[in-house]
N, C-alpha and C. Protein backbone atom coordinates (compact mmCIF):
# COMPACT_ATOMS: atom_id res chain seq x y z
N UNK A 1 -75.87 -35.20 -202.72
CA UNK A 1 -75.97 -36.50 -203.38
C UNK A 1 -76.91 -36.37 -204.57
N UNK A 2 -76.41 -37.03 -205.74
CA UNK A 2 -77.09 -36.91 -206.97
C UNK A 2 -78.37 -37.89 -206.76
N UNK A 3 -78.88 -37.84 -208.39
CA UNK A 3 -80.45 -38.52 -207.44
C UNK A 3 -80.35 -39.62 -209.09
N UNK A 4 -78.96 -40.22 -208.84
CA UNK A 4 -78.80 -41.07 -209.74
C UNK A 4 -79.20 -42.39 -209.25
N UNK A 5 -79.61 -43.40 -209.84
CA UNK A 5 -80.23 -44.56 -209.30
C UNK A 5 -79.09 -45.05 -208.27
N UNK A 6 -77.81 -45.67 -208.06
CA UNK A 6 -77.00 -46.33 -207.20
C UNK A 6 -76.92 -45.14 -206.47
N UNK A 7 -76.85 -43.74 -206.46
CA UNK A 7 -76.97 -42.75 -204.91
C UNK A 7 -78.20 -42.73 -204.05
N UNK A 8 -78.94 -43.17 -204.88
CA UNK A 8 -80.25 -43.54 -204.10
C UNK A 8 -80.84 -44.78 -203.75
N UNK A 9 -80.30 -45.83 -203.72
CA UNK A 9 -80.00 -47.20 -203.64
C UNK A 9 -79.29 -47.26 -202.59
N UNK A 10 -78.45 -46.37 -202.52
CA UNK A 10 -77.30 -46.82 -201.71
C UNK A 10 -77.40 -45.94 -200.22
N UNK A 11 -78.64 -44.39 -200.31
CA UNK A 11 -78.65 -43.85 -199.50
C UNK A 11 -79.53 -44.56 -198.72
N UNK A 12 -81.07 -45.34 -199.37
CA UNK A 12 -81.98 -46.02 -198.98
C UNK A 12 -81.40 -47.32 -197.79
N UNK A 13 -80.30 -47.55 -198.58
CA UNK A 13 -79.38 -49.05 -197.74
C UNK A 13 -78.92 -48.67 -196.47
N UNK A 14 -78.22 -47.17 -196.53
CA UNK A 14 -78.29 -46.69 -194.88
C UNK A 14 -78.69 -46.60 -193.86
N UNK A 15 -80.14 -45.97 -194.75
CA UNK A 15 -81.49 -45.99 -193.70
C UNK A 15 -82.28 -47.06 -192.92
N UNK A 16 -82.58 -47.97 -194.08
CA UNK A 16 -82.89 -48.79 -193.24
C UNK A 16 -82.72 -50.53 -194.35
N UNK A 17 -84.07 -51.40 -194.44
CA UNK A 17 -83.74 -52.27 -195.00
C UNK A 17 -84.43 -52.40 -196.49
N UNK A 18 -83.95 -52.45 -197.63
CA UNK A 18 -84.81 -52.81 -198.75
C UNK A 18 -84.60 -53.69 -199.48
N UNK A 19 -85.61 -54.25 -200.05
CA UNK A 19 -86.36 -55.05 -200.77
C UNK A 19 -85.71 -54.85 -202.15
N UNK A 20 -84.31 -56.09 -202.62
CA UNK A 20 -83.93 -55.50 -203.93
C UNK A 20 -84.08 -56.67 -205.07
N UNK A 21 -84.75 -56.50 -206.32
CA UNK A 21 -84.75 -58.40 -207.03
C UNK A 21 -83.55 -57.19 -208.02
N UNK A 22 -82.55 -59.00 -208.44
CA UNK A 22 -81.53 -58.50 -209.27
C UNK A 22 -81.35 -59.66 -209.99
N UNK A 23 -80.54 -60.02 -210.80
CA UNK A 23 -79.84 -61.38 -211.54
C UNK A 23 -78.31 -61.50 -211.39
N UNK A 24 -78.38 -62.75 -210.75
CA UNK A 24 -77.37 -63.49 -210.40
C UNK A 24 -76.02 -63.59 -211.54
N UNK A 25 -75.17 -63.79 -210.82
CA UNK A 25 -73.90 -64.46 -211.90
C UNK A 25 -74.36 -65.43 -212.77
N UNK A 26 -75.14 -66.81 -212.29
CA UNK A 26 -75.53 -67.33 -213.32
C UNK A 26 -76.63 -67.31 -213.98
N UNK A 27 -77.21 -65.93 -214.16
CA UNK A 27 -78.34 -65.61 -214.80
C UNK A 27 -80.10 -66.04 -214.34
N UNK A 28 -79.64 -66.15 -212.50
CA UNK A 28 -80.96 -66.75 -212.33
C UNK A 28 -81.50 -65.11 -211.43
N UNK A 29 -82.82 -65.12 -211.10
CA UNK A 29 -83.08 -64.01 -210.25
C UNK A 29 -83.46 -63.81 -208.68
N UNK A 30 -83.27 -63.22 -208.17
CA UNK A 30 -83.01 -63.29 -206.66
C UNK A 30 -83.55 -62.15 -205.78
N UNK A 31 -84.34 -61.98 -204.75
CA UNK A 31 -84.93 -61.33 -204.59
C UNK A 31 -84.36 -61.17 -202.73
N UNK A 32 -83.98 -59.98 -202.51
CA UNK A 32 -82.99 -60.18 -200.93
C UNK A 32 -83.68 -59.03 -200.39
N UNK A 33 -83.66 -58.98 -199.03
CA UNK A 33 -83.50 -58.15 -198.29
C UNK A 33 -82.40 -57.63 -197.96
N UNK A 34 -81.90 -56.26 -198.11
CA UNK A 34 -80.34 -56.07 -197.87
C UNK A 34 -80.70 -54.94 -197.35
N UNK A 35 -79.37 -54.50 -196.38
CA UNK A 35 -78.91 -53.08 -195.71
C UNK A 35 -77.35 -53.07 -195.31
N UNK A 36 -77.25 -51.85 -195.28
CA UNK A 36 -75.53 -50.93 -194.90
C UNK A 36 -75.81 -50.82 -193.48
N UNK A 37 -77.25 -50.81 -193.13
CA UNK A 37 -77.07 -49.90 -192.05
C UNK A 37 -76.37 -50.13 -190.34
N UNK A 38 -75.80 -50.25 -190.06
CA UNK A 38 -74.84 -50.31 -189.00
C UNK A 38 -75.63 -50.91 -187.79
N UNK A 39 -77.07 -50.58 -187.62
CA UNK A 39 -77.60 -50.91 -186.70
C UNK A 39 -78.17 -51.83 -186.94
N UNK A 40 -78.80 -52.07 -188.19
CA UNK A 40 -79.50 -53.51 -188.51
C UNK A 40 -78.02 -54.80 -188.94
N UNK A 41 -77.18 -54.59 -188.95
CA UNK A 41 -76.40 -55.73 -189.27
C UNK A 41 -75.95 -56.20 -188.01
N UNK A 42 -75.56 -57.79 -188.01
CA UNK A 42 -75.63 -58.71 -186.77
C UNK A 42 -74.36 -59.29 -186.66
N UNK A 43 -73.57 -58.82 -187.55
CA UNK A 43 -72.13 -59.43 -187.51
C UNK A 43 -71.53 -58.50 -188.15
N UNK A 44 -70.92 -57.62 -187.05
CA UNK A 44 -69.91 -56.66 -187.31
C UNK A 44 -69.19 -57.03 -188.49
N UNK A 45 -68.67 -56.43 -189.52
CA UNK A 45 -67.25 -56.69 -190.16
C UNK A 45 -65.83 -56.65 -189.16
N UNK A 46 -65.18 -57.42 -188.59
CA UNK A 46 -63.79 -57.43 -188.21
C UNK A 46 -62.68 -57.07 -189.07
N UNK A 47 -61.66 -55.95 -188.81
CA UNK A 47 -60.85 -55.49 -189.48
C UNK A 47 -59.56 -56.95 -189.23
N UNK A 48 -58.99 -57.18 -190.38
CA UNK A 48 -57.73 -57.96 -189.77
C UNK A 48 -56.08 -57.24 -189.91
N UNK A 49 -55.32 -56.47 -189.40
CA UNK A 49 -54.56 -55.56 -189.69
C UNK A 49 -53.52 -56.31 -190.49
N UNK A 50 -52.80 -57.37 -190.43
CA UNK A 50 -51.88 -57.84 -191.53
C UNK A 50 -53.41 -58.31 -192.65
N UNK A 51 -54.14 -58.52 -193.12
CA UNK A 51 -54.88 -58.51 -194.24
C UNK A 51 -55.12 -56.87 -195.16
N UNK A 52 -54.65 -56.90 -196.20
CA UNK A 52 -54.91 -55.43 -196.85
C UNK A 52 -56.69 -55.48 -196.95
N UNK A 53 -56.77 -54.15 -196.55
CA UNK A 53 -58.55 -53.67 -196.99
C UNK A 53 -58.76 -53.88 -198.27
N UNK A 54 -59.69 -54.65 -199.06
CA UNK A 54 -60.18 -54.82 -200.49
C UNK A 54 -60.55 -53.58 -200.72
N UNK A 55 -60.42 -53.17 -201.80
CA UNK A 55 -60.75 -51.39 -202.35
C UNK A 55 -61.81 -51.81 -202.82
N UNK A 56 -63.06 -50.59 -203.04
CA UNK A 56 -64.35 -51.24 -203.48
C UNK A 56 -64.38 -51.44 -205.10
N UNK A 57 -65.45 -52.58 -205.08
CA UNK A 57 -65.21 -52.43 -206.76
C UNK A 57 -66.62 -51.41 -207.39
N UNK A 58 -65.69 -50.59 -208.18
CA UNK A 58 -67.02 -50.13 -208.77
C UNK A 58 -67.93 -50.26 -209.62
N UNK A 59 -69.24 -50.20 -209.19
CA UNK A 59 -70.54 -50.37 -209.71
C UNK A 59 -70.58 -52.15 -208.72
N UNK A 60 -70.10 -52.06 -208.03
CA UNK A 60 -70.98 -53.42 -207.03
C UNK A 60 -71.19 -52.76 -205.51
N UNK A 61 -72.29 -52.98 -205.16
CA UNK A 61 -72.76 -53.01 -203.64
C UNK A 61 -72.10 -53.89 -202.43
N UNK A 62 -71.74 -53.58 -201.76
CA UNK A 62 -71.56 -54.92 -200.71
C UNK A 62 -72.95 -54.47 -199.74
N UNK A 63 -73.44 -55.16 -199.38
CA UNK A 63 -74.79 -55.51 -198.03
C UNK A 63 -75.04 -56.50 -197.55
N UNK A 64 -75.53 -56.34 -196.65
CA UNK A 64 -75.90 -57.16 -195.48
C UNK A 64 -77.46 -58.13 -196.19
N UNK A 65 -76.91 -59.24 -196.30
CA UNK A 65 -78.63 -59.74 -196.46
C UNK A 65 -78.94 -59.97 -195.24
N UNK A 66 -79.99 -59.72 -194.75
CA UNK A 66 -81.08 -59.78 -193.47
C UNK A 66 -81.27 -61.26 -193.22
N UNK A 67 -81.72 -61.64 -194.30
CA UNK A 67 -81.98 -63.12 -194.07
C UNK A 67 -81.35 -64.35 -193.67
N UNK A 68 -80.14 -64.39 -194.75
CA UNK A 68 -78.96 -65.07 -194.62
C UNK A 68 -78.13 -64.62 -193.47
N UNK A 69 -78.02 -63.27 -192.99
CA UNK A 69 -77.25 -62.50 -191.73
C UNK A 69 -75.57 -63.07 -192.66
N UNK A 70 -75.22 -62.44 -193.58
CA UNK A 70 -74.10 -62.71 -194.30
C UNK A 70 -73.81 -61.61 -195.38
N UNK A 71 -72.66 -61.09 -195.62
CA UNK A 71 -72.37 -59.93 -196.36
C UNK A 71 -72.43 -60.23 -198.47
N UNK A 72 -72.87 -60.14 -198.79
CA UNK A 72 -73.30 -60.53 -200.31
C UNK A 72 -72.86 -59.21 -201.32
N UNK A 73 -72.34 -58.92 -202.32
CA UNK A 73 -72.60 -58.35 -203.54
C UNK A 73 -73.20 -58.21 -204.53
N UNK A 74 -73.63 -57.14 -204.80
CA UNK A 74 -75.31 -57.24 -205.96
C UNK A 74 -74.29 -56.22 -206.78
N UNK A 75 -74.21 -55.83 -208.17
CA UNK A 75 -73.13 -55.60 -209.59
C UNK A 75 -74.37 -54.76 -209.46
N UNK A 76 -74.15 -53.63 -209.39
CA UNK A 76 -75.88 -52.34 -209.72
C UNK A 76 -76.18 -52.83 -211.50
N UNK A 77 -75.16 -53.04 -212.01
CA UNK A 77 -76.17 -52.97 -213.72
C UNK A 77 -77.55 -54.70 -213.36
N UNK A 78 -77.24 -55.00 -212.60
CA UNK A 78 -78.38 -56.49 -212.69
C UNK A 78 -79.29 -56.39 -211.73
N UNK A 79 -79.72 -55.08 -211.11
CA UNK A 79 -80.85 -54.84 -210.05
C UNK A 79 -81.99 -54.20 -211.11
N UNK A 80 -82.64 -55.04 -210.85
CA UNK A 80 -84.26 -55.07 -211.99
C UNK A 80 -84.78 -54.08 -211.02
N UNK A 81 -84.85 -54.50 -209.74
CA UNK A 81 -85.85 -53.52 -208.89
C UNK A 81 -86.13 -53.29 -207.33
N UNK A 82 -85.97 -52.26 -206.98
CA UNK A 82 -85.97 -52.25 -205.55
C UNK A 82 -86.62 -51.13 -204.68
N UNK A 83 -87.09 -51.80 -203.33
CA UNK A 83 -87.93 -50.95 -202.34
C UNK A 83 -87.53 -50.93 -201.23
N UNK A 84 -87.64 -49.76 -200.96
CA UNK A 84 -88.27 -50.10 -199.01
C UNK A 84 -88.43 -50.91 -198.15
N UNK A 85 -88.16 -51.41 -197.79
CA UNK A 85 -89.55 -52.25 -196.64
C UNK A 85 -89.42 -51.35 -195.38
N UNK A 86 -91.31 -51.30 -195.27
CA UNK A 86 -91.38 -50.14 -194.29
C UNK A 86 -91.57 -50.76 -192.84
C-alpha cells in the first residue's frame, strides 16, 4: 500500500476509529467520527440480491459514523483533516 493520503486514510478506517473534519456538499464543515472497521460498526450492511451492488465511486469514502451509527460519504478532495482516536 502506497503511503498516499486516501491509502492511509483508508487503512487507518480499518483499524480502528478516526477523527476526520471535511466540508460538506453545502460548503459547511463537519467534524465525524468514522470507521470501515467490521467490528466497530453496529448495523451490518444487508446485501439485497434482486438490488444491483452500487460500484464505488471514486475518490469518495463510504464509513460508518460512530455517532450517528449510519453509513455517510466524505469526497477525499474536502477532508481538511484527520486522526486517530486512540
Amino acid at each position: 500500500m502506497s503511503d498516499t493520503p486516501a491509502n492511509t486514510i483508508q487503512h487507518r478506517l480499518q483499524q480502528g476509529v478516526v477523527q476526520v473534519k471535511f466540508v460538506k456538499a453545502d460548503g459547511s464543515e463537519r467534524t465525524m467520527l468514522a470507521t470501515t472497521c467490521a467490528i466497530l460498526i453496529t448495523q451490518p450492511t444487508v446485501s439485497n440480491p434482486d438490488k444491483p451492488r452500487r460500484a464505488a465511486t471514486p475518490g469518495v469514502l463510504r464509513v460508518w459514523d460512530t455517532e450517528k451509527s449510519a453509513w455517510r460519504s466524505i469526497v477525499l478532495e474536502r477532508i481538511l483533516s484527520w486522526s486517530p482516536v486512540a
